[in-house]
C-alpha atoms as a PDB file:
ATOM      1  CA  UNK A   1      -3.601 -12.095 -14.759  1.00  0.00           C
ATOM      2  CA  UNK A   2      -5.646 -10.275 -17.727  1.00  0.00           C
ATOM      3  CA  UNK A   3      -3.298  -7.547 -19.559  1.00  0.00           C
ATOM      4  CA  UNK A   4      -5.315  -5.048 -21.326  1.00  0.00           C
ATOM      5  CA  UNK A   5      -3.262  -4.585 -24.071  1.00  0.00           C
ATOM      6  CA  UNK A   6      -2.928  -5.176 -27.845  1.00  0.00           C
ATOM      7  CA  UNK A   7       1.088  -5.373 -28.392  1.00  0.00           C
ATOM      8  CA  UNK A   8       1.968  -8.789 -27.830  1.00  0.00           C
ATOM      9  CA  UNK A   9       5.455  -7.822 -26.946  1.00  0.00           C
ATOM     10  CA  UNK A  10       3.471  -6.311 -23.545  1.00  0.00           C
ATOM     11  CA  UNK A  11       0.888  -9.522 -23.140  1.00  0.00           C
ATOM     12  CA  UNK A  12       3.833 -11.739 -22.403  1.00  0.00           C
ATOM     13  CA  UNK A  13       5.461  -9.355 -19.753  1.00  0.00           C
ATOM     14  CA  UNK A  14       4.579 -10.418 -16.334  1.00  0.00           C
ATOM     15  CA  UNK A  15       4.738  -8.781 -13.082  1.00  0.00           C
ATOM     16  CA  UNK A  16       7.372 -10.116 -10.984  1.00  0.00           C
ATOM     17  CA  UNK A  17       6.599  -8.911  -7.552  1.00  0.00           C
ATOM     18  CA  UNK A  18       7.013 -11.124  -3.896  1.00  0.00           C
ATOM     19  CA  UNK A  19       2.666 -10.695  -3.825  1.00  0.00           C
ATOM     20  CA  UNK A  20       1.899 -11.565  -7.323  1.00  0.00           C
ATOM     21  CA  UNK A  21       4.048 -14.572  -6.991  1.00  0.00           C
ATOM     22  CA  UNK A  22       2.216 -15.540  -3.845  1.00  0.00           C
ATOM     23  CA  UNK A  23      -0.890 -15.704  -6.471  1.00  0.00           C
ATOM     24  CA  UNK A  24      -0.509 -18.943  -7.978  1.00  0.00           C
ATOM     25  CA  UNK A  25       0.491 -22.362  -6.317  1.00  0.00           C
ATOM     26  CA  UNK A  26       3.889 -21.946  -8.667  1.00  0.00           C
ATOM     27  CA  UNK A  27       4.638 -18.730  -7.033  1.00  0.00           C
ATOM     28  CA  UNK A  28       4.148 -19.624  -3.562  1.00  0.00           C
ATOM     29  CA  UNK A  29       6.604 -22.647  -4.299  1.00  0.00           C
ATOM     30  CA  UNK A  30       9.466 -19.831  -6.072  1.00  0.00           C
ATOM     31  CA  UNK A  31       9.379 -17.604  -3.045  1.00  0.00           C
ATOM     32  CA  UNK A  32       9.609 -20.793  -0.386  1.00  0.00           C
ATOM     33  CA  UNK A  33      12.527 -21.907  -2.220  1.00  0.00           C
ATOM     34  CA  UNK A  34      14.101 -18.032  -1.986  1.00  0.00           C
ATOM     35  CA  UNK A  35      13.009 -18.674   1.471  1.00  0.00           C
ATOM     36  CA  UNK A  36      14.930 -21.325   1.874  1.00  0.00           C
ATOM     37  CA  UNK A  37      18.120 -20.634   0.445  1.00  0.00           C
ATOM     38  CA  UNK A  38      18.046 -16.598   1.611  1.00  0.00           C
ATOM     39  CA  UNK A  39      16.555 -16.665   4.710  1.00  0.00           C
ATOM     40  CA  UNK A  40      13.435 -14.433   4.700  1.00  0.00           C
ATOM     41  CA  UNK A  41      13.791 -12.411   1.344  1.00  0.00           C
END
């Protein structure tokens, strides 16, 4: 996911939202697992 912008406090914040999760092959595992344990979230 490309930030535009030049504080690198902000370049390592990431959005932490159930779709950009469901991005990357990571994600997809982290909401499974809250799946899992939660029902559906």
């Amino acid at each position: 996911m490309k930030l535009k912008v030049r504080n690198s406090k902000n370049k390592k914040q990431k959005k932490t939202g159930f779709l950009t999760r469901q991005k990357t092959a990571g994600g997809r595992k982290v909401n499974k697992r809250q799946r899992a344990r939660h029902g559906s979230i």
